[in-house]
N, C-alpha and C. Protein backbone atom coordinates (compact mmCIF):
# COMPACT_ATOMS: atom_id res chain seq x y z
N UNK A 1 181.91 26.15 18.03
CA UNK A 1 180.78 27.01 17.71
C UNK A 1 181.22 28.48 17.75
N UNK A 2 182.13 28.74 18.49
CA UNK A 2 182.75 30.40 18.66
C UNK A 2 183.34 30.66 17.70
N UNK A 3 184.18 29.90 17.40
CA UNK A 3 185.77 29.96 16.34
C UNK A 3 184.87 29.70 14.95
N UNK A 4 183.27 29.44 14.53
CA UNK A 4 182.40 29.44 13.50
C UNK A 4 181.99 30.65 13.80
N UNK A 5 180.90 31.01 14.72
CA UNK A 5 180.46 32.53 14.09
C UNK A 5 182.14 33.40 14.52
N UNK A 6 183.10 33.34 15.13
CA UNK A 6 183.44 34.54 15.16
C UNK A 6 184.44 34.64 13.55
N UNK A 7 184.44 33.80 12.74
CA UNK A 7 184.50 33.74 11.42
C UNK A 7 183.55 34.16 10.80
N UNK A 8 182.03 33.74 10.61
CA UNK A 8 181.41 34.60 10.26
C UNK A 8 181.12 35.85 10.19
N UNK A 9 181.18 36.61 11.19
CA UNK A 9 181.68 38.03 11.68
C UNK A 9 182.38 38.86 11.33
N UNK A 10 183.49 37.97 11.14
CA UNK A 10 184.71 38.44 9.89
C UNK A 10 184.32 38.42 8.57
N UNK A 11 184.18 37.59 8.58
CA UNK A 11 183.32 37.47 6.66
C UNK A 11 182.19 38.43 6.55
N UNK A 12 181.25 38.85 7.03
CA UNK A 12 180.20 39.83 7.29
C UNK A 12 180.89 41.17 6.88
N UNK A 13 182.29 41.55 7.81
CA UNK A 13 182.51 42.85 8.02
C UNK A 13 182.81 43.59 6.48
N UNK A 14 183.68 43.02 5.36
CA UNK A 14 183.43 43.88 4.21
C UNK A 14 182.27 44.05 3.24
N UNK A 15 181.64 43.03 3.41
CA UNK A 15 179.86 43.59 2.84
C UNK A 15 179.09 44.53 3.49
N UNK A 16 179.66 44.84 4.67
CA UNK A 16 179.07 45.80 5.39
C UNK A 16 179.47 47.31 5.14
N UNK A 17 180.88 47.20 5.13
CA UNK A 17 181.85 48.18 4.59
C UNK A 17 181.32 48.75 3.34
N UNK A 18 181.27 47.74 2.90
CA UNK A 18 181.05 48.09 0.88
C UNK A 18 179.55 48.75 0.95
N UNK A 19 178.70 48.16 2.04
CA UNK A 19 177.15 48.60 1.75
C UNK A 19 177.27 50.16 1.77
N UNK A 20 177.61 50.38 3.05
CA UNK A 20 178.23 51.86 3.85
C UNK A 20 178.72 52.57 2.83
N UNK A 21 179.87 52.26 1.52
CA UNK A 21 180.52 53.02 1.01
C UNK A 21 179.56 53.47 -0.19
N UNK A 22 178.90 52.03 -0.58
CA UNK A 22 177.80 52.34 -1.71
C UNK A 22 176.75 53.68 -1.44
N UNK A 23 176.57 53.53 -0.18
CA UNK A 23 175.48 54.80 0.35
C UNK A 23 176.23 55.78 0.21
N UNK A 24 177.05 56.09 0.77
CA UNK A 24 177.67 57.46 1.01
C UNK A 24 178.00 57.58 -0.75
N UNK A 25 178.56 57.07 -1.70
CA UNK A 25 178.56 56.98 -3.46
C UNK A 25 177.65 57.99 -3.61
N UNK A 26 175.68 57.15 -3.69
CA UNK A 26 175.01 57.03 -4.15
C UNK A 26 174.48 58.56 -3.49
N UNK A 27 175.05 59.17 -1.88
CA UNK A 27 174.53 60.73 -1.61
C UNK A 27 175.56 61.56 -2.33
N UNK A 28 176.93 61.59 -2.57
CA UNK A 28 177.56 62.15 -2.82
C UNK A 28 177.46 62.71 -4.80
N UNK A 29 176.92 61.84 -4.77
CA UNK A 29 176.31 61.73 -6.42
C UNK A 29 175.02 62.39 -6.86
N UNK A 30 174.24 62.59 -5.71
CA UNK A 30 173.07 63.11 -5.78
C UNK A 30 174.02 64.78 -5.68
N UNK A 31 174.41 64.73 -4.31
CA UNK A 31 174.59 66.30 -4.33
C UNK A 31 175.32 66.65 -5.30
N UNK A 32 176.07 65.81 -6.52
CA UNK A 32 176.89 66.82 -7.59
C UNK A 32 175.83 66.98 -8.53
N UNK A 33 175.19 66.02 -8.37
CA UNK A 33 173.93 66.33 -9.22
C UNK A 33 173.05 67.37 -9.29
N UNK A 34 172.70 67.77 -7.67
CA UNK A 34 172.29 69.06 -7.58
C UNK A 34 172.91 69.97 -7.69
N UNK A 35 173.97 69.88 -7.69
CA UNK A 35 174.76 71.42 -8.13
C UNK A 35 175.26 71.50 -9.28
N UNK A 36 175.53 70.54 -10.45
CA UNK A 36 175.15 70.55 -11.44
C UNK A 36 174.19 71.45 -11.64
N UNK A 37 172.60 71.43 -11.23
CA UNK A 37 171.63 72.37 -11.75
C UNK A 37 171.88 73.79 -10.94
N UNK A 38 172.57 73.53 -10.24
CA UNK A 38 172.53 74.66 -9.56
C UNK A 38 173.29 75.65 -10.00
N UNK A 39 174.42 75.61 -10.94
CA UNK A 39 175.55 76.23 -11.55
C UNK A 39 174.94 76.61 -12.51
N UNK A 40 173.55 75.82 -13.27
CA UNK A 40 173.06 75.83 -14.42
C UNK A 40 172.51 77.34 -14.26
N UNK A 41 171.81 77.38 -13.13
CA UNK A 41 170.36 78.36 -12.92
C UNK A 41 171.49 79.76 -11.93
N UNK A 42 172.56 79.21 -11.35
CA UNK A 42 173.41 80.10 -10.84
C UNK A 42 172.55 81.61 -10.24
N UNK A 43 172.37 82.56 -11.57
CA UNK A 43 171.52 83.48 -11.12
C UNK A 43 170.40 83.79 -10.52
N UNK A 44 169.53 82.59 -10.99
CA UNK A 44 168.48 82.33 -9.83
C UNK A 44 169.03 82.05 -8.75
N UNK A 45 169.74 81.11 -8.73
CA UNK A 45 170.16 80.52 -7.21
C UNK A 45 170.71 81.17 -6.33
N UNK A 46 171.67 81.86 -6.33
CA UNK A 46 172.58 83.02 -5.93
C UNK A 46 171.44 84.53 -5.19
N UNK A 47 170.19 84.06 -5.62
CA UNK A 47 168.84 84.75 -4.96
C UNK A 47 168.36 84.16 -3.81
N UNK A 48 168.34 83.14 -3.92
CA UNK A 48 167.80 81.81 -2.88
C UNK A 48 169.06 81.84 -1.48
N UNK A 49 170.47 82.30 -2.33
CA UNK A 49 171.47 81.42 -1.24
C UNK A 49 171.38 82.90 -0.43
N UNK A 50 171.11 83.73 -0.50
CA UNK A 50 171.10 85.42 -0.38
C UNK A 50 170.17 85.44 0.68
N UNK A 51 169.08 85.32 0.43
CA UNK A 51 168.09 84.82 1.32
C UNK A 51 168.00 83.94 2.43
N UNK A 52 168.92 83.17 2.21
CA UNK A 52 169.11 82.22 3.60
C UNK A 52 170.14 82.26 4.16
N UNK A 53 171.01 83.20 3.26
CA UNK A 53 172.22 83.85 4.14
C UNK A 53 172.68 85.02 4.04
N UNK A 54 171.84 85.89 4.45
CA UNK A 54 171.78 87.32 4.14
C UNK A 54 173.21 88.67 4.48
N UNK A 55 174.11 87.27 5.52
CA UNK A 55 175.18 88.00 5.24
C UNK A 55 176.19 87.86 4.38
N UNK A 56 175.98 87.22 3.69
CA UNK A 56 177.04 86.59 2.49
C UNK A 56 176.74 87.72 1.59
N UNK A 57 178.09 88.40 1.05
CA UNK A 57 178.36 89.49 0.19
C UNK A 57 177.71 88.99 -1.43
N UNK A 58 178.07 90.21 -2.24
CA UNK A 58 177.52 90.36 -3.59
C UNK A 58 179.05 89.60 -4.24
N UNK A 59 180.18 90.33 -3.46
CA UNK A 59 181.31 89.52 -3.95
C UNK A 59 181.36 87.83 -3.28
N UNK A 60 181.01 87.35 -2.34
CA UNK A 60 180.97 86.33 -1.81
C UNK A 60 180.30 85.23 -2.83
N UNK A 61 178.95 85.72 -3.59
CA UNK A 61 178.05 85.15 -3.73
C UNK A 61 179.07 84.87 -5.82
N UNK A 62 179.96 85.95 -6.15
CA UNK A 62 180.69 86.17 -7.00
C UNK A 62 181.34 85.24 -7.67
N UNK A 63 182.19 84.56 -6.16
CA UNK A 63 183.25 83.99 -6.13
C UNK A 63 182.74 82.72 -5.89
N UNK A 64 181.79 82.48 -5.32
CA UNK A 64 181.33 80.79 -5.03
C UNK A 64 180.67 80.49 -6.40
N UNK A 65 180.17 80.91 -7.30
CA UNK A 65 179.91 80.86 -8.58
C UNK A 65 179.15 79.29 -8.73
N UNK A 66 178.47 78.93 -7.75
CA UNK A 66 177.80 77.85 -8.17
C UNK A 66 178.55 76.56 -7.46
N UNK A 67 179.68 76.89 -6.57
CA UNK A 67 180.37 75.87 -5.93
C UNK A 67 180.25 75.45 -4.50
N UNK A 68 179.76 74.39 -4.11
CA UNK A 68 179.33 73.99 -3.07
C UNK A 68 180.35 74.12 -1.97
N UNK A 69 181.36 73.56 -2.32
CA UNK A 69 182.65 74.09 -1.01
C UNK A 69 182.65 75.68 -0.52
N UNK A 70 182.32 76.15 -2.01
CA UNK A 70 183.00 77.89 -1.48
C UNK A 70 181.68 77.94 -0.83
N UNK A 71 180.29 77.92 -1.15
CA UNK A 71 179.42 78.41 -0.09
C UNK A 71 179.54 77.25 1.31
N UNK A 72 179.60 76.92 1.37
CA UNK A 72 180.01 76.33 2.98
C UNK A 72 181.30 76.89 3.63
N UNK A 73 182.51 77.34 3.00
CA UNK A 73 183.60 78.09 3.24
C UNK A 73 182.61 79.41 4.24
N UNK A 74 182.13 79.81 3.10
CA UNK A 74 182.23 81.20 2.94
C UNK A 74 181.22 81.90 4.35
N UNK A 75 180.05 80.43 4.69
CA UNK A 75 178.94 80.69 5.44
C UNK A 75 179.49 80.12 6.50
N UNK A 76 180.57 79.32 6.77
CA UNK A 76 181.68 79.41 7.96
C UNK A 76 182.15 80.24 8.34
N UNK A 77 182.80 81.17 7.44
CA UNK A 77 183.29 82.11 7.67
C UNK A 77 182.48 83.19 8.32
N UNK A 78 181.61 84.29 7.40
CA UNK A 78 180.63 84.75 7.92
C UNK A 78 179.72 84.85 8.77
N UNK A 79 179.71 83.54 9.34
CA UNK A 79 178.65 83.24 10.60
C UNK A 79 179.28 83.08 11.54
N UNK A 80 180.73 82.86 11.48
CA UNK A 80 181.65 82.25 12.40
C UNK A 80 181.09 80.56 13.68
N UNK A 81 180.81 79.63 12.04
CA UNK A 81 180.10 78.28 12.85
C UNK A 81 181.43 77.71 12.04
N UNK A 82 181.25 75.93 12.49
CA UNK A 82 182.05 75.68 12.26
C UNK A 82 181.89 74.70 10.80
N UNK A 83 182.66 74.06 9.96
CA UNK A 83 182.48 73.65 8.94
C UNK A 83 181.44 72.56 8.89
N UNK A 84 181.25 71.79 10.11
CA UNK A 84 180.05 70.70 10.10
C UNK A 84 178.80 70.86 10.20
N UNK A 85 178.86 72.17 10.92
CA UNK A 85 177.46 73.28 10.94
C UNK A 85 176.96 73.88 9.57
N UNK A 86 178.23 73.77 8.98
CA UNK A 86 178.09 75.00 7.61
C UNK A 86 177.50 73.65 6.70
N UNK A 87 177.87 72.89 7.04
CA UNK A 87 177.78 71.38 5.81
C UNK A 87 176.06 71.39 6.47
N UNK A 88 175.89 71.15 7.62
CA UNK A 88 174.67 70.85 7.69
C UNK A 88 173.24 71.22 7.41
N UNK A 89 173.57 73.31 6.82
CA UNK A 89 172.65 73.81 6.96
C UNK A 89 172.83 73.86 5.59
N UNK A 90 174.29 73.86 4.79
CA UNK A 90 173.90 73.54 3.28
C UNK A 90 173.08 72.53 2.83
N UNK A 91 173.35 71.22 3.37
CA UNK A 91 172.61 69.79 3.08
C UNK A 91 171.28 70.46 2.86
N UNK A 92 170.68 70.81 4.53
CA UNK A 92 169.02 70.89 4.95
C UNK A 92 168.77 71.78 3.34
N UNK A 93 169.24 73.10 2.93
CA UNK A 93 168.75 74.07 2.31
C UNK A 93 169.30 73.65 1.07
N UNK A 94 169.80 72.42 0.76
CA UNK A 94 169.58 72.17 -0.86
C UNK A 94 168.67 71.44 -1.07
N UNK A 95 168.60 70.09 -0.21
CA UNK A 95 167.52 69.26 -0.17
C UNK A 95 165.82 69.77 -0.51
N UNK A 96 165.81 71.09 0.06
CA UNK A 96 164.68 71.74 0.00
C UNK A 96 164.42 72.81 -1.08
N UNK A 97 165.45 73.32 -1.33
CA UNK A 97 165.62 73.69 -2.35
C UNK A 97 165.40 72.33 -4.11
N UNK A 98 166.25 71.65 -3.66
CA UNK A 98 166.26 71.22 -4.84
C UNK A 98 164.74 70.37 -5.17
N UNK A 99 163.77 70.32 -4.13
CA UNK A 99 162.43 69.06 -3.56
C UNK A 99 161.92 70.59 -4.53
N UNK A 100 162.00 72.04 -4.26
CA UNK A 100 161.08 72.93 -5.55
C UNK A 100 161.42 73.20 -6.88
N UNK A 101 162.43 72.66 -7.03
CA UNK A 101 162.86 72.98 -8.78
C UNK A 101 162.03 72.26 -9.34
């Protein structure tokens, strides 16, 4: 009975894997998606990112040109947090951002 489920268990573990990887796909796809529009509208947006990060330069805002890495770089930098912080407050403020377009 052990040496059955602890086979099962095993057999379980890459559908589980695969579920996990499908999710993380299916967010990672959303957010190029949103920045897709976000590169689109750029000049609007680059108003919005200004606003919620008011120390990020005119050249800062220049050079990230619609790119999601450079503004998380850049609001690491500037704030002096660390990159998982910077990821997190990008996530929260696109999500919300993108829930008013």
């Amino acid at each position: 009975m052990l040496a059955a489920c602890a086979g099962l268990a095993v057999v379980s573990l890459p559908v589980v894997a695969v579920a996990q990887t499908t999710g993380q796909t299916t967010i990672q796809n959303d957010a190029k998606t949103i920045w897709e529009k976000f590169k689109g509208s750029w000049g609007q947006t680059k108003g919005a990112v200004k606003e919620q990060w008011g120390k990020l330069t005119d050249d800062d805002l220049l050079a990230i040109e619609g790119q999601r890495d450079q503004l998380v770089g850049k609001i690491q930098v500037r704030y002096g947090i660390s990159k998982e912080e910077a990821e997190a407050q990008v996530g929260t403020w696109e999500k919300r951002r993108f829930r008013d377009m």
